[in-house]
C-alpha atoms as a PDB file:
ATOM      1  CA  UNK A   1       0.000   0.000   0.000  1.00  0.00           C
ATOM      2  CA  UNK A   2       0.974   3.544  -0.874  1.00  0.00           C
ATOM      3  CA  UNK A   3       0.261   6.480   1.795  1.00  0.00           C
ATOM      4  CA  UNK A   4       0.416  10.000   0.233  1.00  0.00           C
ATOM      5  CA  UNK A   5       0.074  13.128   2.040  1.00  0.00           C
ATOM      6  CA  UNK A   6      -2.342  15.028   0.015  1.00  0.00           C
ATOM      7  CA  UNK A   7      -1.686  18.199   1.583  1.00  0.00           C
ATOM      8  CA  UNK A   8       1.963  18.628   0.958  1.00  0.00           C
ATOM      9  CA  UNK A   9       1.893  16.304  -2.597  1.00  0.00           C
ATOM     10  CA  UNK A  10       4.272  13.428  -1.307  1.00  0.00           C
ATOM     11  CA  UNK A  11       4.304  10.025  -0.823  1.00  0.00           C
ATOM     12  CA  UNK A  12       5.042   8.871   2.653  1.00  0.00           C
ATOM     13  CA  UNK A  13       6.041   5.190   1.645  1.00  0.00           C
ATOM     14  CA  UNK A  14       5.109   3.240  -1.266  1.00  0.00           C
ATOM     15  CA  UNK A  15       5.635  -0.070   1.063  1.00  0.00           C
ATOM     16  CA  UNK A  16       3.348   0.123   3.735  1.00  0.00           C
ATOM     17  CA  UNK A  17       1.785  -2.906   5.199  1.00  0.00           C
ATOM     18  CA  UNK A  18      -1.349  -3.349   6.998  1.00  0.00           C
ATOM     19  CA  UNK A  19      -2.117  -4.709  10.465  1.00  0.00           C
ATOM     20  CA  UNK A  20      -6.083  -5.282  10.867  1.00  0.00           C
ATOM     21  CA  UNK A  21      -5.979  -8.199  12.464  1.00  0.00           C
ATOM     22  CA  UNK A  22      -5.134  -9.619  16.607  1.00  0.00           C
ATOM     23  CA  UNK A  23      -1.589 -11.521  15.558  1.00  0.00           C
ATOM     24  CA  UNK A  24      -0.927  -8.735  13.006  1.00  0.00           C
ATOM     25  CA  UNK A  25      -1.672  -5.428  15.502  1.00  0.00           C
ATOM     26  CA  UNK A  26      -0.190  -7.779  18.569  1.00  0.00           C
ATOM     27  CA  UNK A  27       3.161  -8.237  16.586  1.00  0.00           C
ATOM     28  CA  UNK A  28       3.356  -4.871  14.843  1.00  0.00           C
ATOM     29  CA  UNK A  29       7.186  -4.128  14.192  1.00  0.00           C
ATOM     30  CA  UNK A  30       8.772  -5.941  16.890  1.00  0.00           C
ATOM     31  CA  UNK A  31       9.950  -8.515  14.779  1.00  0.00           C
ATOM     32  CA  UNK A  32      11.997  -6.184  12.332  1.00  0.00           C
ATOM     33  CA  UNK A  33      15.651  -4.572  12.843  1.00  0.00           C
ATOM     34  CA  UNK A  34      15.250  -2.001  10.698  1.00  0.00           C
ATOM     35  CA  UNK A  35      12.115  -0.130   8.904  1.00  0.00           C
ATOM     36  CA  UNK A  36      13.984   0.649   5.208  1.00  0.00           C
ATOM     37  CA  UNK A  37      13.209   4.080   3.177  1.00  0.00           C
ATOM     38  CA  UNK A  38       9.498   3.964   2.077  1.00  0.00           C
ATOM     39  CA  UNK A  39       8.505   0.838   4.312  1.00  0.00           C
ATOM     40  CA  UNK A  40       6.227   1.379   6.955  1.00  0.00           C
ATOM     41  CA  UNK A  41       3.159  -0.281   8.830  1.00  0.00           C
ATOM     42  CA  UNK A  42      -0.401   1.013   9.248  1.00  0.00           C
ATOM     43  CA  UNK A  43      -1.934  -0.172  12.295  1.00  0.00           C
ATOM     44  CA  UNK A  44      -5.960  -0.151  12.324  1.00  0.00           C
ATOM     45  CA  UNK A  45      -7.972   0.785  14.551  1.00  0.00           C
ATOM     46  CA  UNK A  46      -5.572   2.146  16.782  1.00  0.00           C
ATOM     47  CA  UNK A  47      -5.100   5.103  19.206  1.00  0.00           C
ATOM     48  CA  UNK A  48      -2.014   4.048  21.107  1.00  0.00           C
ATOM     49  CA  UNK A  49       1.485   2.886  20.556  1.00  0.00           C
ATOM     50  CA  UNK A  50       4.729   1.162  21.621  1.00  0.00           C
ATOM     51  CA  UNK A  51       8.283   1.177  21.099  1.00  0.00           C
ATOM     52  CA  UNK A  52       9.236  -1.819  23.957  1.00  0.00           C
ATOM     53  CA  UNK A  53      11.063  -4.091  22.692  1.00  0.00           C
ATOM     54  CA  UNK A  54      12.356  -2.523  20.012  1.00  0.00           C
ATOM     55  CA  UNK A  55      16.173  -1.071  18.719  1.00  0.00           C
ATOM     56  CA  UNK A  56      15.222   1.839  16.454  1.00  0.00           C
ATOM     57  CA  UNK A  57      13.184   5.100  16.655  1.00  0.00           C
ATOM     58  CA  UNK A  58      10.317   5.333  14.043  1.00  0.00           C
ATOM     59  CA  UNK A  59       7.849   8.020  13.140  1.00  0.00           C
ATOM     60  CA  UNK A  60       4.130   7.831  14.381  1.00  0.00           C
ATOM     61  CA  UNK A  61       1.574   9.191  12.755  1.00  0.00           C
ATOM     62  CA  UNK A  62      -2.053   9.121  14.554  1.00  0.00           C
ATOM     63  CA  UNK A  63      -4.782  10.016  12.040  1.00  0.00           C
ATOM     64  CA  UNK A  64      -8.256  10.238  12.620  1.00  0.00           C
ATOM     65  CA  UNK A  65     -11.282   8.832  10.747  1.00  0.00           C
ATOM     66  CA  UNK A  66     -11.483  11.595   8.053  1.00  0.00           C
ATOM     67  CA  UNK A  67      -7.668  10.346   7.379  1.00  0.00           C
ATOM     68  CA  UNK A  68      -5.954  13.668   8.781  1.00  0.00           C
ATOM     69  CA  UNK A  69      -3.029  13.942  10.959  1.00  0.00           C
ATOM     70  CA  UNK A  70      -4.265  14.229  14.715  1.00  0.00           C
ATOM     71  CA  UNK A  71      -0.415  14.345  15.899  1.00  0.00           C
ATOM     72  CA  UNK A  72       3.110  13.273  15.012  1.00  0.00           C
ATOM     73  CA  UNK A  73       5.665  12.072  17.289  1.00  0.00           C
ATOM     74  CA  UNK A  74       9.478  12.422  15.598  1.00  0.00           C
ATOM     75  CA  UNK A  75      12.030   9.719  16.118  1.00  0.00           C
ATOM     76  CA  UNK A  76       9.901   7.728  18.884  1.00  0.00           C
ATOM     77  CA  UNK A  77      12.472   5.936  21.233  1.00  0.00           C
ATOM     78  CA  UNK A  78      12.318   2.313  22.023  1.00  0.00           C
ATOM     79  CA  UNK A  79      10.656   2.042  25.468  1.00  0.00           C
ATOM     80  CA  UNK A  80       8.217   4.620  24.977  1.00  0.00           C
ATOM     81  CA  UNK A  81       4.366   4.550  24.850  1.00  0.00           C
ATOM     82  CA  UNK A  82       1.828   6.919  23.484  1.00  0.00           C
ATOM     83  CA  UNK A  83      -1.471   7.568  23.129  1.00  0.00           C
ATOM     84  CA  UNK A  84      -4.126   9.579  21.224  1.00  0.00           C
ATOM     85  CA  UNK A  85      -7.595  10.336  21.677  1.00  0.00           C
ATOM     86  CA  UNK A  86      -9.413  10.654  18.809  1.00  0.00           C
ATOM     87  CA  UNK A  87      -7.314   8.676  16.551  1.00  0.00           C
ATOM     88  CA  UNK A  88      -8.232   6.066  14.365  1.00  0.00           C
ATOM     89  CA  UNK A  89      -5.464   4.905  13.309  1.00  0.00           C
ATOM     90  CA  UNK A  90      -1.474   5.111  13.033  1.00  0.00           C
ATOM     91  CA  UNK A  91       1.017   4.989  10.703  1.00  0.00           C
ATOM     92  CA  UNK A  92       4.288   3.740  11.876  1.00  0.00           C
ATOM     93  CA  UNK A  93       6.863   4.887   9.488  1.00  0.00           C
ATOM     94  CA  UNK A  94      11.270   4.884   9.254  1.00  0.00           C
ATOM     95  CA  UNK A  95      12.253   8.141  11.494  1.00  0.00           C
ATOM     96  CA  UNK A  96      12.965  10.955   9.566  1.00  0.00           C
ATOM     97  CA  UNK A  97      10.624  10.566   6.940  1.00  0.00           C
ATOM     98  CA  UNK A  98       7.423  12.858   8.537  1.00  0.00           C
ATOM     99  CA  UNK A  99      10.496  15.998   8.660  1.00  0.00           C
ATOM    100  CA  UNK A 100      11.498  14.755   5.107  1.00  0.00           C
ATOM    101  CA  UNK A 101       7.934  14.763   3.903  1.00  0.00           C
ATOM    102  CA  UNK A 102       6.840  18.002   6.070  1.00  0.00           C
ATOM    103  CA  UNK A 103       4.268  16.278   7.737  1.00  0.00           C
ATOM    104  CA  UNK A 104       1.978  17.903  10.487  1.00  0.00           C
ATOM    105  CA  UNK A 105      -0.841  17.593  12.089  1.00  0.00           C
ATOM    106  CA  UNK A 106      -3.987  18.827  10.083  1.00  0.00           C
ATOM    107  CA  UNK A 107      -2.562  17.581   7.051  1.00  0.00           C
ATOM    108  CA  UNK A 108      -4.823  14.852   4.873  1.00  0.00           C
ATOM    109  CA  UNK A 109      -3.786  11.387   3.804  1.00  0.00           C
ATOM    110  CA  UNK A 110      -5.061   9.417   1.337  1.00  0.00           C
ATOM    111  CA  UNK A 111      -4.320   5.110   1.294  1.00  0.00           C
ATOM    112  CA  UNK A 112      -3.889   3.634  -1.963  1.00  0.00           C
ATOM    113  CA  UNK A 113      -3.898   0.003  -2.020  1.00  0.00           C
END
């Protein structure tokens, strides 16, 4: 899947994958060692994160039912938690790539399978 943020006219990651499911949401990323350039997971519903048990900082993205950005938390550390009210779901993306992409809150996404 392909998340682009309409607002700004970029693509956030042509390689994101989708966890809908209990094993997929329960596992997330903690299995990986590295999220590469344009990789990414979309976690659904959601309104809270975490980094424990894993070695790298990522990007969150927490987006609400109308698909815009409700908040974005830079270069989350492993060990951390977070949650959002009012989220519907997150995007979990390589750290680095919401500066890169000038991503903020307010701005509109659009999934493209």
């Amino acid at each position: 899947m392909e998340v682009i943020n309409q607002t700004r006219q970029t693509s956030l990651g042509g390689n994101i994958n989708l966890a809908d499911n209990f094993f997929t949401r329960l596992v997330g990323l903690l299995t990986t060692k590295k999220l590469p350039s344009g990789a990414g997971l979309i976690i659904k519903p959601c309104s809270g994160v975490h980094t424990l048990g894993m070695r790298y900082c990522i990007d969150v993205l927490f987006v609400n039912k109308d698909h815009e950005v409700v908040k974005v938390i830079a270069a989350m550390k492993p060990g951390r938690v977070a949650v959002v009210s009012g989220s519907a779901y997150v995007i979990e993306l390589p750290a680095g790539t919401a500066a890169a992409t000038c991503t903020k809150p307010g701005d509109r996404l659009a999934l493209i399978d």
